[in-house]
Protein backbone atom coordinates (compact mmCIF):
# COMPACT_ATOMS: atom_id res chain seq x y z
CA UNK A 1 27.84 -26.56 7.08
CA UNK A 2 27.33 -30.30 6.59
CA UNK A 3 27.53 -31.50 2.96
CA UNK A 4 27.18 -34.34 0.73
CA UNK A 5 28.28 -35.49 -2.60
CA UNK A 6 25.60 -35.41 -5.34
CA UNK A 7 27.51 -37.62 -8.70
CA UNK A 8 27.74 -36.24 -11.92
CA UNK A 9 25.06 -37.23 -13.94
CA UNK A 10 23.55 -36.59 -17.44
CA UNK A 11 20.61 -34.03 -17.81
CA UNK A 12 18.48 -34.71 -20.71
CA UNK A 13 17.50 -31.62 -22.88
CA UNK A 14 14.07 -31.17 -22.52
CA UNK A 15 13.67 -28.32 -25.30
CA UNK A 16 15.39 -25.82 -27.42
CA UNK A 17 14.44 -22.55 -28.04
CA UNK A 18 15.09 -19.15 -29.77
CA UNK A 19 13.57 -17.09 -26.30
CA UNK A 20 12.97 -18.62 -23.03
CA UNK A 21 11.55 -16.47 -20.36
CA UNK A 22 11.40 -17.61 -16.76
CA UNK A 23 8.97 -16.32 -14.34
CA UNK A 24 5.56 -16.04 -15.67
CA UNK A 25 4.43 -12.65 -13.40
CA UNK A 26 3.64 -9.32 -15.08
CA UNK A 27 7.24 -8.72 -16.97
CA UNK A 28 7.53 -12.42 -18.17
CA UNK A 29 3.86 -12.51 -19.39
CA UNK A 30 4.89 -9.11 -21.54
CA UNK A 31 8.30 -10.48 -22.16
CA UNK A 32 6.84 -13.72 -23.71
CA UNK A 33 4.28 -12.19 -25.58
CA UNK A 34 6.55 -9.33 -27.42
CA UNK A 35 9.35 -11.71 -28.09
CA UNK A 36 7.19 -14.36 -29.49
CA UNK A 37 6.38 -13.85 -33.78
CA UNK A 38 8.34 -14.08 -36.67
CA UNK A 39 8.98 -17.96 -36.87
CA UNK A 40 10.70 -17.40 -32.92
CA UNK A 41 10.18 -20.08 -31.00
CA UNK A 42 9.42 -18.71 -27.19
CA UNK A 43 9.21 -20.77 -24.33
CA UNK A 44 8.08 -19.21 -21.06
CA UNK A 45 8.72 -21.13 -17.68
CA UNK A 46 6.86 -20.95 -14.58
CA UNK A 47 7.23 -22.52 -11.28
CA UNK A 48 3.22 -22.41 -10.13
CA UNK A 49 -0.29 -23.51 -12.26
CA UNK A 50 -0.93 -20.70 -13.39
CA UNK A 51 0.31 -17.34 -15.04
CA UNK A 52 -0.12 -13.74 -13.66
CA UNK A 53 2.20 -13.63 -10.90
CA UNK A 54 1.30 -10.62 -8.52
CA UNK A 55 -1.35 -9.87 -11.12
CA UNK A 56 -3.23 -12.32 -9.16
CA UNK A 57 -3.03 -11.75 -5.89
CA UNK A 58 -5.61 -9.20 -5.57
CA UNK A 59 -2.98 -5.67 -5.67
CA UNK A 60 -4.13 -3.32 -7.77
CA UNK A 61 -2.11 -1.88 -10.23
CA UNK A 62 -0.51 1.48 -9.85
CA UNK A 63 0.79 3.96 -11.85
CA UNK A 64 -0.32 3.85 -15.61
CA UNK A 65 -0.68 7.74 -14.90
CA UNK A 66 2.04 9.92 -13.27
CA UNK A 67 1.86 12.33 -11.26
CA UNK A 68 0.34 14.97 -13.89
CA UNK A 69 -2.25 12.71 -14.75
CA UNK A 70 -0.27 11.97 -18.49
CA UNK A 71 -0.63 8.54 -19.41
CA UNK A 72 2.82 7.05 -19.03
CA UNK A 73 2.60 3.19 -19.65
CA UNK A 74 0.80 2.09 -22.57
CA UNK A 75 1.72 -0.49 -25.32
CA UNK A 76 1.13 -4.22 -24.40
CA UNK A 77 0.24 -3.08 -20.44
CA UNK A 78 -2.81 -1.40 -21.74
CA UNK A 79 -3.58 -3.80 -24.11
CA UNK A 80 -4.11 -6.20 -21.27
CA UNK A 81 -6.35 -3.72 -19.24
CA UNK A 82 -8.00 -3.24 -22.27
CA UNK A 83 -8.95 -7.23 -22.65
CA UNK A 84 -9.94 -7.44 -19.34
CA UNK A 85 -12.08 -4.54 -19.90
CA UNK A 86 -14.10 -6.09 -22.53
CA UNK A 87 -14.62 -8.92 -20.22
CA UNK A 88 -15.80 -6.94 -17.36
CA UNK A 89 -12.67 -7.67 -15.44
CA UNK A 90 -11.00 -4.39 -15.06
CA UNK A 91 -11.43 -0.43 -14.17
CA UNK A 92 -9.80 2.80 -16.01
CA UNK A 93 -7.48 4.27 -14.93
CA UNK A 94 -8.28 6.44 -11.59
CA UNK A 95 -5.91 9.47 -10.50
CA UNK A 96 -4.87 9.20 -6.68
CA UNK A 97 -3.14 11.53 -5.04
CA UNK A 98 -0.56 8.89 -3.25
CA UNK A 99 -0.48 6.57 -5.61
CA UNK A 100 -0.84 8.29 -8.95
CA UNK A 101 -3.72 5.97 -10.20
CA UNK A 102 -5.66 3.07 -9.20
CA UNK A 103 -6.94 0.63 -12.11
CA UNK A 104 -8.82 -2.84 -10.31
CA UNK A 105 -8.14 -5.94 -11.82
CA UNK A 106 -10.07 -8.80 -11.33
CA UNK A 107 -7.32 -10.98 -10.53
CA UNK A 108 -8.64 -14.67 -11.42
CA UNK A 109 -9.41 -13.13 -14.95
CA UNK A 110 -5.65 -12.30 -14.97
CA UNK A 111 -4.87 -15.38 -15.79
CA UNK A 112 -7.00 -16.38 -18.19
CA UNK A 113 -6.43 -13.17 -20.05
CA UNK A 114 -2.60 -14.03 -19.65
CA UNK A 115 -3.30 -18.05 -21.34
CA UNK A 116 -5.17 -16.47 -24.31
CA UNK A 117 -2.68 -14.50 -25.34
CA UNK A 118 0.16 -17.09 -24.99
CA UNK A 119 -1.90 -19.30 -27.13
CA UNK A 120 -2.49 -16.33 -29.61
CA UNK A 121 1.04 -15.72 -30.30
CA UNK A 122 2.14 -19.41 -29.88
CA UNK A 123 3.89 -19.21 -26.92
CA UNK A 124 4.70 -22.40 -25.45
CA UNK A 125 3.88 -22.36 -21.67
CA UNK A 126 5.71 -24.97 -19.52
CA UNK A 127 4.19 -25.03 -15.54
CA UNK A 128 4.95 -26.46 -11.90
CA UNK A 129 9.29 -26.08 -12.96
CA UNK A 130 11.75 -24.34 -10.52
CA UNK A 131 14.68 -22.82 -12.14
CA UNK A 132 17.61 -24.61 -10.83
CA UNK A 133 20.85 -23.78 -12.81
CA UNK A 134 21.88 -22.20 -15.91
CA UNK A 135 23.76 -24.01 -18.78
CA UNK A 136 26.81 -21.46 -19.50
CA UNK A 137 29.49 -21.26 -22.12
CA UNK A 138 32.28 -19.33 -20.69
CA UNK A 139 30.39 -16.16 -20.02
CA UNK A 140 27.28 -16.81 -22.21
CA UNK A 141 24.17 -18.37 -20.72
CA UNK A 142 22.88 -21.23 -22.96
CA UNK A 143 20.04 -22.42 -21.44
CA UNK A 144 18.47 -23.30 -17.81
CA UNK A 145 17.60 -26.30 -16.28
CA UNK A 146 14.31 -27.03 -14.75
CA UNK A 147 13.61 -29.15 -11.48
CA UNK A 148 10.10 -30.48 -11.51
CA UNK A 149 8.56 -33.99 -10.50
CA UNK A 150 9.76 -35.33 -13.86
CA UNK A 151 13.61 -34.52 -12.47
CA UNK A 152 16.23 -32.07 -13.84
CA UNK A 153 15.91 -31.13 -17.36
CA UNK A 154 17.67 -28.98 -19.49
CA UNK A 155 16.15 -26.17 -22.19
CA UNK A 156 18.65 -24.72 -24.32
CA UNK A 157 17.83 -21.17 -25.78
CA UNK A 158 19.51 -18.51 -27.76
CA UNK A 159 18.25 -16.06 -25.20
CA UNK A 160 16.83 -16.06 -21.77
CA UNK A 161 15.17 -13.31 -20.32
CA UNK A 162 14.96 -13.70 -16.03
CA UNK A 163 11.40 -12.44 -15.55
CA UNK A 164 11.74 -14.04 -11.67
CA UNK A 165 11.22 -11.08 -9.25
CA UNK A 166 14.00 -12.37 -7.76
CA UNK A 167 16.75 -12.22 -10.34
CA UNK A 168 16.45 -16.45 -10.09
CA UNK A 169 18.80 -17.31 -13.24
CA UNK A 170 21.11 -14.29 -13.13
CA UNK A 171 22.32 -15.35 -9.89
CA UNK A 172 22.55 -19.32 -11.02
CA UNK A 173 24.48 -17.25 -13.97
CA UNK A 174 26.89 -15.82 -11.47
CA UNK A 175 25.65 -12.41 -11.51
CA UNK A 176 26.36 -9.88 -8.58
CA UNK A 177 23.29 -8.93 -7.03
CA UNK A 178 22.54 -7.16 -4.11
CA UNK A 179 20.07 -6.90 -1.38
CA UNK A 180 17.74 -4.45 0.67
CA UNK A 181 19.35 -0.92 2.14
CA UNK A 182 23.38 -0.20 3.01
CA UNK A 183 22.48 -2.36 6.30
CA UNK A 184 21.00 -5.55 4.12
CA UNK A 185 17.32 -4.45 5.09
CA UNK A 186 14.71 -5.55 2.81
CA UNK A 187 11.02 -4.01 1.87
CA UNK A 188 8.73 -6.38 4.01
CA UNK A 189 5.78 -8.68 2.22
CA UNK A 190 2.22 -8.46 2.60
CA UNK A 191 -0.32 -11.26 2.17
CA UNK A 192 -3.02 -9.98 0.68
CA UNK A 193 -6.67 -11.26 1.46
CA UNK A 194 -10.30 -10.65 0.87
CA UNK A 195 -13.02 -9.27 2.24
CA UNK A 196 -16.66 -9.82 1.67
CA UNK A 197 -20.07 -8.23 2.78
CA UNK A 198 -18.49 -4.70 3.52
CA UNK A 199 -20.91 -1.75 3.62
CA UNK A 200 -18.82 0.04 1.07
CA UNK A 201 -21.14 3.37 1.67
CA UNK A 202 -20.40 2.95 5.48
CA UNK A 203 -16.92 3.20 4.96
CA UNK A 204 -16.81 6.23 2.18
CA UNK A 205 -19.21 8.30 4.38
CA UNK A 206 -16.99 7.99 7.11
CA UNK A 207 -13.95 9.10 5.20
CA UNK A 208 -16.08 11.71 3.61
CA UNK A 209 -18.02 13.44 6.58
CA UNK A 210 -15.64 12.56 9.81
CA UNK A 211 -12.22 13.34 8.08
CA UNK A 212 -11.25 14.36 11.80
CA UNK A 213 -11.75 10.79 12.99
CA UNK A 214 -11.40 8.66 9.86
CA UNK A 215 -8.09 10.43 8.53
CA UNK A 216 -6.17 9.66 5.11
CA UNK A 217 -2.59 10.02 4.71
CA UNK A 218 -2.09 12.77 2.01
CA UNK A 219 -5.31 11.55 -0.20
CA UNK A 220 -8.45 14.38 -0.05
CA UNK A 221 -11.53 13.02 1.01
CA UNK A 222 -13.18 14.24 -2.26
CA UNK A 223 -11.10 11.01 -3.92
CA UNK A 224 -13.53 8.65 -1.69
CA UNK A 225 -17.15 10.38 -3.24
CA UNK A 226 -17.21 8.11 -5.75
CA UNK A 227 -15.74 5.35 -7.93
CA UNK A 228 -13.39 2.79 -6.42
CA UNK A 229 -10.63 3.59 -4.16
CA UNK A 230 -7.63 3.09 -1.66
CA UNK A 231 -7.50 4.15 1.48
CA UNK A 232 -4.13 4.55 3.28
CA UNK A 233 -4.66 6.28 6.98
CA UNK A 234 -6.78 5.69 9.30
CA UNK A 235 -4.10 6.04 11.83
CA UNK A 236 -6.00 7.06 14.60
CA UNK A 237 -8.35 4.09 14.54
CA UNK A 238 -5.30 1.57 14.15
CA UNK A 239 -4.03 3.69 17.74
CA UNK A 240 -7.27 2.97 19.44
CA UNK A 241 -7.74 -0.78 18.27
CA UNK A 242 -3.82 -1.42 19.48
CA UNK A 243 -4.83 0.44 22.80
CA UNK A 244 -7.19 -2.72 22.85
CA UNK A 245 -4.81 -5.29 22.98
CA UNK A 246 -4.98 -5.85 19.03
CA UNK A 247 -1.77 -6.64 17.31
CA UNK A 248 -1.70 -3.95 14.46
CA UNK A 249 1.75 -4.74 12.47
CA UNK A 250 1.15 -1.27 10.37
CA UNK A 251 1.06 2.18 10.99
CA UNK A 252 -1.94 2.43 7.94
CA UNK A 253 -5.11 0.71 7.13
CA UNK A 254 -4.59 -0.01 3.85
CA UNK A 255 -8.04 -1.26 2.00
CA UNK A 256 -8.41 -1.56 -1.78
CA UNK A 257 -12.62 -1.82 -2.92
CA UNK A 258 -12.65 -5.03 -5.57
CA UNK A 259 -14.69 -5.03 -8.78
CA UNK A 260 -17.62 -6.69 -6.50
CA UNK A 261 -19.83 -4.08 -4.83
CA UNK A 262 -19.52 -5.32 -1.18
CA UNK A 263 -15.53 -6.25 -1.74
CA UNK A 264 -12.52 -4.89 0.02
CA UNK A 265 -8.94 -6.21 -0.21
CA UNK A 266 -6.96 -5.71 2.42
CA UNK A 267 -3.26 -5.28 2.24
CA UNK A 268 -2.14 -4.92 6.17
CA UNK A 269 0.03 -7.85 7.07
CA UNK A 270 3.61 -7.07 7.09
CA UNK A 271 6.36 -9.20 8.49
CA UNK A 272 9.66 -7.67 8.72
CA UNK A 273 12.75 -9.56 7.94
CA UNK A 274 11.38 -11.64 5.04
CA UNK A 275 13.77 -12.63 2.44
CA UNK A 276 11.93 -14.84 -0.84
CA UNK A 277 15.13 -16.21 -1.38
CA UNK A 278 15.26 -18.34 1.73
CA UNK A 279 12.67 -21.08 2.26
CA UNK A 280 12.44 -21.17 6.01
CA UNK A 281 12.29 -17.29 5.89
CA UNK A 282 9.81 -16.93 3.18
CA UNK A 283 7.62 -19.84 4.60
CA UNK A 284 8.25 -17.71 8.43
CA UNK A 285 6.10 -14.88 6.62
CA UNK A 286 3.47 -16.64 5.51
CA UNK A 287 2.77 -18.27 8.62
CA UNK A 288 3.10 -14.92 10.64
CA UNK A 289 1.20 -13.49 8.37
CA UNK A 290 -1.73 -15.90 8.49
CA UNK A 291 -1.44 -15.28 12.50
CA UNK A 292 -1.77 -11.95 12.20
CA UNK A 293 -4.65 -11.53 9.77
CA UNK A 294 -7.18 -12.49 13.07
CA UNK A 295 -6.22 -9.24 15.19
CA UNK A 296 -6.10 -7.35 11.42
CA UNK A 297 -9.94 -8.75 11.04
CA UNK A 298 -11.25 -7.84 13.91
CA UNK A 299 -9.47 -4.34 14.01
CA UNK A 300 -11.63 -3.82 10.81
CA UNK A 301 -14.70 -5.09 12.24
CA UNK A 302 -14.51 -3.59 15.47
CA UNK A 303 -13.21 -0.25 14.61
CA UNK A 304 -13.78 0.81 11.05
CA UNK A 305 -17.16 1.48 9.49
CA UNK A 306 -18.71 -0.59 7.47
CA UNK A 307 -17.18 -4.07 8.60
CA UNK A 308 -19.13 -5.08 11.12
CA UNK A 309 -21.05 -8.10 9.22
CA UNK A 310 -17.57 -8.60 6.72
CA UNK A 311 -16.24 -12.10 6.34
CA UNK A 312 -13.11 -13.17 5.10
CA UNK A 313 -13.81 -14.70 1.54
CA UNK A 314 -9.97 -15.68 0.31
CA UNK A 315 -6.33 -15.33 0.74
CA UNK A 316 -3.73 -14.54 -1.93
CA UNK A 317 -1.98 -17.80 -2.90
CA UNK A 318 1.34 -16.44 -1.75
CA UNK A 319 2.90 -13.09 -0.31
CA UNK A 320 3.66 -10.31 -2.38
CA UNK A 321 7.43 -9.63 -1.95
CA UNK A 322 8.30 -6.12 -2.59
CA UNK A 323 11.82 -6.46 -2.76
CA UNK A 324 14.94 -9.32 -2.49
CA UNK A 325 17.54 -9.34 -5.29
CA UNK A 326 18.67 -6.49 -7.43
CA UNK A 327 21.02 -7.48 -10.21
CA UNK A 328 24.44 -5.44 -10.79
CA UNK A 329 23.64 -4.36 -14.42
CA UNK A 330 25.22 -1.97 -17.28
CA UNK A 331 23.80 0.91 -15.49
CA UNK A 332 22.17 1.10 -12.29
CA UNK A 333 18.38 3.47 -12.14
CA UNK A 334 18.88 5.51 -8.85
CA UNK A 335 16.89 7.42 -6.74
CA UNK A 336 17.86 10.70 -7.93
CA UNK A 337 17.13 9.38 -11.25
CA UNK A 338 13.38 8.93 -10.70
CA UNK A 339 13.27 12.08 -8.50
CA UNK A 340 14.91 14.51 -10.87
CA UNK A 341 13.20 12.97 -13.83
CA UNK A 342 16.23 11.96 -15.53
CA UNK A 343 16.10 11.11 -19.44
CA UNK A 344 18.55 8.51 -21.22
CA UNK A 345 19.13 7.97 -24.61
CA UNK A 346 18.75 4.10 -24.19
CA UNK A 347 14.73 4.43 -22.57
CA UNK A 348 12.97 1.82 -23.52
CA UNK A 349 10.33 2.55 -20.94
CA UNK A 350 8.50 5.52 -18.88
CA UNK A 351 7.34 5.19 -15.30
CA UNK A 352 5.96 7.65 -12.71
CA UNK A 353 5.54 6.04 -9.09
CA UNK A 354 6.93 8.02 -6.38
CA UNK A 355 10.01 6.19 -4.04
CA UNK A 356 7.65 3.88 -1.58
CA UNK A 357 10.03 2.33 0.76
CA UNK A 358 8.35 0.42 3.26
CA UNK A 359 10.68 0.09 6.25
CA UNK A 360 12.04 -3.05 7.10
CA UNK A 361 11.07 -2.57 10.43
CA UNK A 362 8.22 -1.29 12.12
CA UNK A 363 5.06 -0.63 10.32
CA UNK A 364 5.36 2.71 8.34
CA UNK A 365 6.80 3.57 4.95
CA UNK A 366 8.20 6.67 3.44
CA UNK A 367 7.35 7.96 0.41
CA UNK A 368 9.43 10.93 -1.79
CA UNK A 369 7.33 12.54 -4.63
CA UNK A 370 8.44 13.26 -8.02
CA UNK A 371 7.10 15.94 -10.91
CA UNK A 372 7.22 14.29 -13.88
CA UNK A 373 7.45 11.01 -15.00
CA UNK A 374 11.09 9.07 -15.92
CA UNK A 375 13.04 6.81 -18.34
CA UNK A 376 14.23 3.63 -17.77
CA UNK A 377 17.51 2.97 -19.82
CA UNK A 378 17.83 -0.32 -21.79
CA UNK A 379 20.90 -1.03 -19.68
CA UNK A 380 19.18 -1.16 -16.61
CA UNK A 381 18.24 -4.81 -17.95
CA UNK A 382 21.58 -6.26 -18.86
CA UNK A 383 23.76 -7.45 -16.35
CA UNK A 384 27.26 -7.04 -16.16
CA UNK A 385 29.47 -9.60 -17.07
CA UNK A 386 27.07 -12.67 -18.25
CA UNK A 387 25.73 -13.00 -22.56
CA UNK A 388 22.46 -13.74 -23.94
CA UNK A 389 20.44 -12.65 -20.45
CA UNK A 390 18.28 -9.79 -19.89
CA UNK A 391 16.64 -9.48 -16.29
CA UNK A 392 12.76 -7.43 -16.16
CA UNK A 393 11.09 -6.25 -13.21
CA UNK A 394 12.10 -5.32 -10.26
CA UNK A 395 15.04 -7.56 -10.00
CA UNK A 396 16.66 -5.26 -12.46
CA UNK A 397 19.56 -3.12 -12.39
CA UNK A 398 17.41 -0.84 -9.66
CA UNK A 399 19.28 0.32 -6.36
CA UNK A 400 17.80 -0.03 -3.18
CA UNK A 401 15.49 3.63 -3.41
CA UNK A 402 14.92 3.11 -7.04
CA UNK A 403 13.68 -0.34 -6.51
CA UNK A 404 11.26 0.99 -4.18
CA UNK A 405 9.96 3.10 -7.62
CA UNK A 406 9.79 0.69 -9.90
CA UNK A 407 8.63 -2.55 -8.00
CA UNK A 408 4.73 -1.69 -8.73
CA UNK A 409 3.36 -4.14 -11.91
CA UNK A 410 2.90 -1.40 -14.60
CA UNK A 411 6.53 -0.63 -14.56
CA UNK A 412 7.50 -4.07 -14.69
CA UNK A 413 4.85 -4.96 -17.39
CA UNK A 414 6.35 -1.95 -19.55
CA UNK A 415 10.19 -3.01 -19.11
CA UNK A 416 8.61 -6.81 -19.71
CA UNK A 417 7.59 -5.56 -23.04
CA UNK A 418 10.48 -4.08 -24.13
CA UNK A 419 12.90 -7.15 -22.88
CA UNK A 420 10.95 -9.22 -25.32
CA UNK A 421 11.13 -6.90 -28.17
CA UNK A 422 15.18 -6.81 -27.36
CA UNK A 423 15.35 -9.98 -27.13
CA UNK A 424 13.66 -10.61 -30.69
CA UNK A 425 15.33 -7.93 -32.68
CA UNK A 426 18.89 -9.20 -31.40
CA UNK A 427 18.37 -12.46 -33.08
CA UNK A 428 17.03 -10.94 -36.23
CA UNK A 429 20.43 -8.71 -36.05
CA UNK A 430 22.49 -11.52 -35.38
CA UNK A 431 24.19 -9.81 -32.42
CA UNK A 432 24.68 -10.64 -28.75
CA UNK A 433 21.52 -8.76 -26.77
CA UNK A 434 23.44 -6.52 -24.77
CA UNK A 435 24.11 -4.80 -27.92
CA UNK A 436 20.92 -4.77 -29.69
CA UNK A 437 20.14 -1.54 -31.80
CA UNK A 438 18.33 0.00 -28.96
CA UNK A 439 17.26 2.67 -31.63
CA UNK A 440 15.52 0.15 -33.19
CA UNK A 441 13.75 -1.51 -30.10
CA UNK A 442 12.80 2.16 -29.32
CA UNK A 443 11.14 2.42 -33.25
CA UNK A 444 9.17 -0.93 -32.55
CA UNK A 445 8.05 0.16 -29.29
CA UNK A 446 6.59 3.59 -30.31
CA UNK A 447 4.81 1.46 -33.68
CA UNK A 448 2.94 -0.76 -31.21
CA UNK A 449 1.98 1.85 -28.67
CA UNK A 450 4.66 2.34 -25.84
CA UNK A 451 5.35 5.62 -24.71
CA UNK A 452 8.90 6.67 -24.53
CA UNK A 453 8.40 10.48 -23.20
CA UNK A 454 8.25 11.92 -26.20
């Protein structure tokens, strides 16, 4: 590869802080808000105009129940359903068979929700930077540095909590991370977009009376009666519209109703070989994704109920990545952790979505079901070999089929939460955050509403 020679130069420090968090998505906006009190000063980072991250991009979020219908993330997560609750702005939480629940966001409200309560805990919020290197101390991280159009800056910190997605400053820090399956496969993105002008009825009758034709992977047609819903099926119909010369990248029509009455959200562009980390791929997927929302849009006009006058109303401002980089961390959450229900001493939080791997090629997924909720241990978020970082969401110490688990935004909003809270208490011990009192994270988190499995 062709190279240059960029001079030395002198970065000016921009800030100093007692917390920064970077990435301003569903862990950093928990991470932020936990660490933040006490005379801290927090900083939180983020590279686009707004916070919310996936929050915003019109998903729903899965999973606040598990599989026995037990309430398994609480704490901060609820707290921000409940605020968008009392601003009209979000749904309970609704059991589904595949998914374990369903709770609607409205996802521009996200991010005003997400600004109030930065503001409320004094949170200083610091847009439109890229993460470009870490300032490091032998094996202790010291601070980042920022690209933006004012040039590279430095903010110096005590702590830094990665809250990227894609484990951004752990590998500037020189962590080992890894990628996708044993054959470097990774989870492919979906843009999402919007749909207005759908005959909502249409479409639940025909799930509900023509189960024969309109068919639902694993999900009882009793789940479409009423309320809002997912559907994830429709196989047949995808098989007849691809018999007519429509390019259908899925197996599954997956639709998601919105908060509006006559709204669907579509989540059915997938583009296979996708990896966030690489400009020219990640800007690959969002053009072939763009392409292949026309044939997607007229498969739903032409061949599912309730369509046929639909228009598309928006697109998500970016794709949704489910996967790139995985840190190598103190311990790593496997499959057979979530699957057997595994406990640890260290949890610091509770999930219960199933193993959803989407393939990283062709257009199916497979999913493995679990019977009780798990734990994620503390060390899950510190990375081996590096000081003064912790990494939340699902760039944490997750393999491959774990990953797959704990991508979805509850998860990563409950392991957010208790990074910040770590993060906070190791200060106030004076130690090093990889060895926090975990028993005493554990104490605040139970005091302000997390559930722990017990």
């Amino acid at each position: 590869m062709k190279t240059i020679h960029e001079p030395a130069r002198e970065i000016p420090v921009r800030a100093e802080a007692d917390i920064v968090v970077v990435g301003g998505g569903p862990s950093g906006i928990m991470a932020a808000y936990s660490a933040a009190g006490e005379g801290k000063k927090v900083m939180l980072l983020e590279s686009r105009g707004y916070l919310g991250g996936n929050l915003t991009i019109g998903l729903p979020i899965l999973a606040f129940l598990d599989v026995n219908g037990k309430q398994c993330v609480r704490g901060l997560a609820q707290q921000f359903i409940d605020r968008l609750a009392a601003r009209g702005a979000a749904t309970g939480h609704k059991r589904c068979k595949l998914h374990m629940s369903l709770t609607i966001i409205d996802s521009e409200e996200a991010k005003n929700v997400a600004l109030d309560m930065m503001k409320e805990k004094g949170v200083e919020v610091l847009m439109y930077v890229f993460c470009a290197g870490v300032v490091k101390d032998g094996d202790a991280v010291k601070g980042v540095i920022v690209e933006s159009k004012n040039g590279r800056e430095a903010i110096l910190a005590k702590t830094v909590i990665d809250c990227t997605g894609d484990a951004d400053v752990a590998w500037r820090a020189g962590v080992v991370t890894h990628k996708g399956d044993k054959d470097g496969g990774l989870q492919p993105p979906t843009l999402m977009y919007n749909m207005r002008g759908v005959d909502i009825q249409k479409l639940r009758d025909a799930i509900v009376l023509h189960p024969e034709d309109f068919d639902m992977d694993t999900m009882p047609k009793e789940q479409f009666k009423e309320g809002k819903f997912i559907t994830v099926g429709l196989r047949q119909r995808i098989k007849l519209a691809q018999e007519a010369g429509l390019n259908i990248p899925v197996a599954r029509t997956i639709l998601i109703t919105g908060l509006n009455p006559d709204e669907i959200w579509v989540n059915m562009t997938r583009v296979s070989g996708v990896d966030s980390t690489r400009p020219e791929s990640y800007t690959r997927g969002e053009i072939v994704a763009r392409d292949q929302m026309k044939d997607i849009t007229a498969y739903l006009k032409r061949f599912v109920p309730g369509f046929e006058n639909a228009w598309v109303d928006k697109v998500a401002p970016f794709m949704g990545i489910r996967e790139s980089r995985e840190i190598e961390a103190e311990y790593m959450l496997t499959g057979d952790d979530i699957v057997y229900s595994r406990r640890f001493d260290d949890v610091i939080a509770c999930a219960g979505y199933p193993l959803d791997i989407h393939h990283s090629t062709g257009g199916d997924c497979t999913m493995v079901f679990t019977k009780d909720n798990h734990d994620i241990p503390y060390r899950c978020l510190v990375p081996k070999g590096v000081k003064n970082l912790l990494v939340a969401g699902r760039c944490s110490g997750y393999t491959h089929e774990a990953m797959a688990a704990t991508r979805v935004m509850s998860t990563c909003m409950a392991v957010g939460e208790a990074a910040g809270r770590a993060a906070r208490i190791a200060l106030d011990e004076g130690v090093e955050v990889g060895k926090v009192n975990v028993k005493a994270v554990q104490k605040e988190l139970r005091e302000t509403g997390a559930y722990l499995g017990d």
